[in-house]
C-alpha atoms as a PDB file:
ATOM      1  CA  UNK A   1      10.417  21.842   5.647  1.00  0.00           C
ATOM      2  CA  UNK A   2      13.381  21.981   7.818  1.00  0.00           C
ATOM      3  CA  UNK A   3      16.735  20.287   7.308  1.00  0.00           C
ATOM      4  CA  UNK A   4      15.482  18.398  11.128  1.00  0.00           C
ATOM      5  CA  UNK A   5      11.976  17.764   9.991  1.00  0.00           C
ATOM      6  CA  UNK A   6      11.304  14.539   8.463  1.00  0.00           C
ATOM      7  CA  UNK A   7       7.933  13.386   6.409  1.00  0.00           C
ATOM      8  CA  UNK A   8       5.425  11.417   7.802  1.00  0.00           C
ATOM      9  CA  UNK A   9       5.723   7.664   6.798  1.00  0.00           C
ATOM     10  CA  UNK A  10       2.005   7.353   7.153  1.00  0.00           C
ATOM     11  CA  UNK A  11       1.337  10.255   4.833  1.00  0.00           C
ATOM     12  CA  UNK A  12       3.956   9.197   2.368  1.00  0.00           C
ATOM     13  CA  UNK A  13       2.227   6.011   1.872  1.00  0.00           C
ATOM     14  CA  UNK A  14      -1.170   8.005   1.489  1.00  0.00           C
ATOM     15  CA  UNK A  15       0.869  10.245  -1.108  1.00  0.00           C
ATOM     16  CA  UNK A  16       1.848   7.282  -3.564  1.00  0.00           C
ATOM     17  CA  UNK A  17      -2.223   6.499  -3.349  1.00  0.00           C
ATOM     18  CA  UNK A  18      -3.681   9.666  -4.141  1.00  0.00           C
ATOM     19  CA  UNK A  19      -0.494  10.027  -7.085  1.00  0.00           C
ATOM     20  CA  UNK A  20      -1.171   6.164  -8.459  1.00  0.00           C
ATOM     21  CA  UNK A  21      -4.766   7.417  -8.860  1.00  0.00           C
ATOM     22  CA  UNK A  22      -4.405  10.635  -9.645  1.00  0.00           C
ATOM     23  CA  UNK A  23      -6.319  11.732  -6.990  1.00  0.00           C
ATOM     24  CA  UNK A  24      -6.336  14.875  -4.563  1.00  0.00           C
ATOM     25  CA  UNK A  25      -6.754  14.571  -0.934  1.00  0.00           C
ATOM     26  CA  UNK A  26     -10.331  15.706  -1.537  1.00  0.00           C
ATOM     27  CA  UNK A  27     -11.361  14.080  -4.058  1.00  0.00           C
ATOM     28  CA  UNK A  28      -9.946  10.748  -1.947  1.00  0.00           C
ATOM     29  CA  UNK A  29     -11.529  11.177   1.105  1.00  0.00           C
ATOM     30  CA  UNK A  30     -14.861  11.482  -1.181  1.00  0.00           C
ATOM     31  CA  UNK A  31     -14.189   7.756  -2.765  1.00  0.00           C
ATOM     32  CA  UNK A  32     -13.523   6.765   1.086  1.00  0.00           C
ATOM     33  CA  UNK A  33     -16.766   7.963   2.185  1.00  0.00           C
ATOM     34  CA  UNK A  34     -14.932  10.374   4.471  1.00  0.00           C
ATOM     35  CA  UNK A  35     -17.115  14.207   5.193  1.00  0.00           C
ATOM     36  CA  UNK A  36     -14.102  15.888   3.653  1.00  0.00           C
ATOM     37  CA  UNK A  37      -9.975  15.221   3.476  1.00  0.00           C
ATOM     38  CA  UNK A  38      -9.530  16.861   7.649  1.00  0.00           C
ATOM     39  CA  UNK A  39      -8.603  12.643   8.397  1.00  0.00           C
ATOM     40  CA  UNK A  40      -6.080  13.121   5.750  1.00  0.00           C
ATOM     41  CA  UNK A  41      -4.642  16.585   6.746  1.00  0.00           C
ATOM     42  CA  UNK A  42      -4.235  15.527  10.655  1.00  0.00           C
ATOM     43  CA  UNK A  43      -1.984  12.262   9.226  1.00  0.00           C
ATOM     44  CA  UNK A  44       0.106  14.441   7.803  1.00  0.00           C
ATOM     45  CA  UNK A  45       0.676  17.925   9.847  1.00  0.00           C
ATOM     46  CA  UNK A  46       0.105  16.402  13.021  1.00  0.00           C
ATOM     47  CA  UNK A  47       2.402  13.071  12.299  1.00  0.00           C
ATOM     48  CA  UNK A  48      -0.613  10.920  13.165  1.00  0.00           C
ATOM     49  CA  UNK A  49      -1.061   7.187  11.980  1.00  0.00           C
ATOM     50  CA  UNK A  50      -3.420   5.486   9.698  1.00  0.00           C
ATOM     51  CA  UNK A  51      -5.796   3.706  11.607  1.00  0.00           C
ATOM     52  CA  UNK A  52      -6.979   0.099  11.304  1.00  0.00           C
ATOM     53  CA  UNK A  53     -10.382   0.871  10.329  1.00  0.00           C
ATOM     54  CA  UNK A  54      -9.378   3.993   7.725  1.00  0.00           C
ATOM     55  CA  UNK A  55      -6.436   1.195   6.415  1.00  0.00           C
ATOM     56  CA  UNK A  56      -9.329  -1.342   5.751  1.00  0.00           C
ATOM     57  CA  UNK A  57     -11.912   1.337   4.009  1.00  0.00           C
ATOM     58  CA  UNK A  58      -8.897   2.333   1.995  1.00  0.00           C
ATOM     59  CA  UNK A  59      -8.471  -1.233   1.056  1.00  0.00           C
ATOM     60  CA  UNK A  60     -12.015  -1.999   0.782  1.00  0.00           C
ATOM     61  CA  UNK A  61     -12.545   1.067  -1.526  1.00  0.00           C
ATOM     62  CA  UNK A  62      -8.411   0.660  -3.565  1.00  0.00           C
ATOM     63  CA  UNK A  63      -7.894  -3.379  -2.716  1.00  0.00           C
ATOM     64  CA  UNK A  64      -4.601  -3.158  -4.391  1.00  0.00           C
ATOM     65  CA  UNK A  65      -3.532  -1.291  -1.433  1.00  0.00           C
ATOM     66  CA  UNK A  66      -2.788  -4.078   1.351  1.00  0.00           C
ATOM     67  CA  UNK A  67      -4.038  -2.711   4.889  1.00  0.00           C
ATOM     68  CA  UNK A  68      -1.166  -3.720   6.867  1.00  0.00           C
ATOM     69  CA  UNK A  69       1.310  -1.700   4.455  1.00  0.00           C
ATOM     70  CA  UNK A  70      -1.024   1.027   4.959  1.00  0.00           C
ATOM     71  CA  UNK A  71      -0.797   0.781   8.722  1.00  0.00           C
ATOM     72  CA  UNK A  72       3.246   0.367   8.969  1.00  0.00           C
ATOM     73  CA  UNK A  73       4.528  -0.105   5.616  1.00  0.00           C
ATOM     74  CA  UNK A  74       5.215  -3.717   5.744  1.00  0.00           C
ATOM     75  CA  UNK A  75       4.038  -6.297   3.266  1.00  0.00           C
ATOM     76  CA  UNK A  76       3.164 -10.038   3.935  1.00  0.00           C
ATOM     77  CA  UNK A  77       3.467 -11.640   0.310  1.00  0.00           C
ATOM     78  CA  UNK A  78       1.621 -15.356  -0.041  1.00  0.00           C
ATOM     79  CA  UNK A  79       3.283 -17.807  -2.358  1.00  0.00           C
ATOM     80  CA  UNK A  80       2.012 -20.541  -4.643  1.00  0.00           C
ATOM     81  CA  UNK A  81       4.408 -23.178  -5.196  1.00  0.00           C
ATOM     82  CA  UNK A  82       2.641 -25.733  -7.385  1.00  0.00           C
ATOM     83  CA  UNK A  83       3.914 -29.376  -6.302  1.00  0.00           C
ATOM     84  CA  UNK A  84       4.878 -32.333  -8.948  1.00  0.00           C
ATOM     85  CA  UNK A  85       6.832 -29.470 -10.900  1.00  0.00           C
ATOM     86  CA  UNK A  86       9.782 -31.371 -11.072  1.00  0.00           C
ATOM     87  CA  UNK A  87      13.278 -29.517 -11.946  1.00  0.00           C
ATOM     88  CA  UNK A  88      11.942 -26.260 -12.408  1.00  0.00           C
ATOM     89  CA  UNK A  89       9.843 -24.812  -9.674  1.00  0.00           C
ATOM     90  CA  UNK A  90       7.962 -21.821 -10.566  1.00  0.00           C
ATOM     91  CA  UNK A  91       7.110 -19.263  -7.323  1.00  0.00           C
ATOM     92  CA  UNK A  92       4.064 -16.830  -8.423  1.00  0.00           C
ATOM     93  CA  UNK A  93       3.081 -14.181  -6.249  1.00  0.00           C
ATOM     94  CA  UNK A  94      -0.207 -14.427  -5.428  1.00  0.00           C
ATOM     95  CA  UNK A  95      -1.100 -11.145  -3.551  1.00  0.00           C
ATOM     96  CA  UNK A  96      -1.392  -7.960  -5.528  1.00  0.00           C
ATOM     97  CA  UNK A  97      -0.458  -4.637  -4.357  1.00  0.00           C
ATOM     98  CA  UNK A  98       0.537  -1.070  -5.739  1.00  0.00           C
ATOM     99  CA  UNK A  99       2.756  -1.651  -8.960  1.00  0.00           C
ATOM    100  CA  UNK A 100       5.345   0.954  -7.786  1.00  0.00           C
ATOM    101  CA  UNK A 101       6.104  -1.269  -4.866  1.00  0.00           C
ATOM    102  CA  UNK A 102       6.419  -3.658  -6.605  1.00  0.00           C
ATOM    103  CA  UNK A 103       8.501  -2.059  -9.753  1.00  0.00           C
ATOM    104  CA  UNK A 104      11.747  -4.680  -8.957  1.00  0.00           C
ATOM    105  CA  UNK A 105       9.582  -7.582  -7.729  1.00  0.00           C
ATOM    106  CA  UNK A 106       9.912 -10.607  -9.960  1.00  0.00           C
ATOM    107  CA  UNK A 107       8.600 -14.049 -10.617  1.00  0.00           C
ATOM    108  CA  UNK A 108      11.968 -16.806 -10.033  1.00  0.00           C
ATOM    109  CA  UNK A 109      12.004 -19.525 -11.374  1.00  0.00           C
ATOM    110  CA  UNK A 110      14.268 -21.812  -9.511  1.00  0.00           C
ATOM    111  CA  UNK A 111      16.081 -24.457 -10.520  1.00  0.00           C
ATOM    112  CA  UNK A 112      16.317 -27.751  -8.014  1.00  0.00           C
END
């Protein structure tokens, strides 16, 4: 790869996947359903995108894998905040996704 050539985001989000599970491209597109890994390949030499329905199989098939970061590598994160806590207020995160994402992500509690 060139100095000028840059990597796919799409396909770098498909890499942490297939290293997480300690999968190959093949053996992937096999737990997707997919014929064989050619929807794989075309993300990443022709700089496609991950589409909405192959970002919802992947989370159908991996749910720990939120579609939307699939699609553009954005999280939405839900919170609980349980009420009648009083002084301390713990925040949880309710919504799971890949632990290496999530490596510096923390539960706060915050003082009122």
């Amino acid at each position: 790869m060139s100095a000028t050539q840059t990597t796919n985001p799409c396909w770098e989000r498909i890499s942490v996947i297939l290293r997480e599970q300690q999968l190959s491209a093949a053996a992937f597109s096999k737990e997707l359903g997919l014929p064989d890994p050619r929807t794989l390949y075309r993300i990443k030499n022709r700089n496609g995108r991950i589409t909405p329905r192959l970002a919802a199989t992947i989370h159908r098939v991996f749910p720990d894998y939120d579609a939307e970061w699939l699609q553009n590598g954005k999280v939405t994160f839900s919170v609980d905040m349980p009420s009648g806590i009083g002084k301390h207020l713990a925040v949880t995160i309710s919504r799971r996704i890949s632990k290496r994402l999530c490596c510096n992500a923390a539960v706060w509690n915050v003082a009122k």
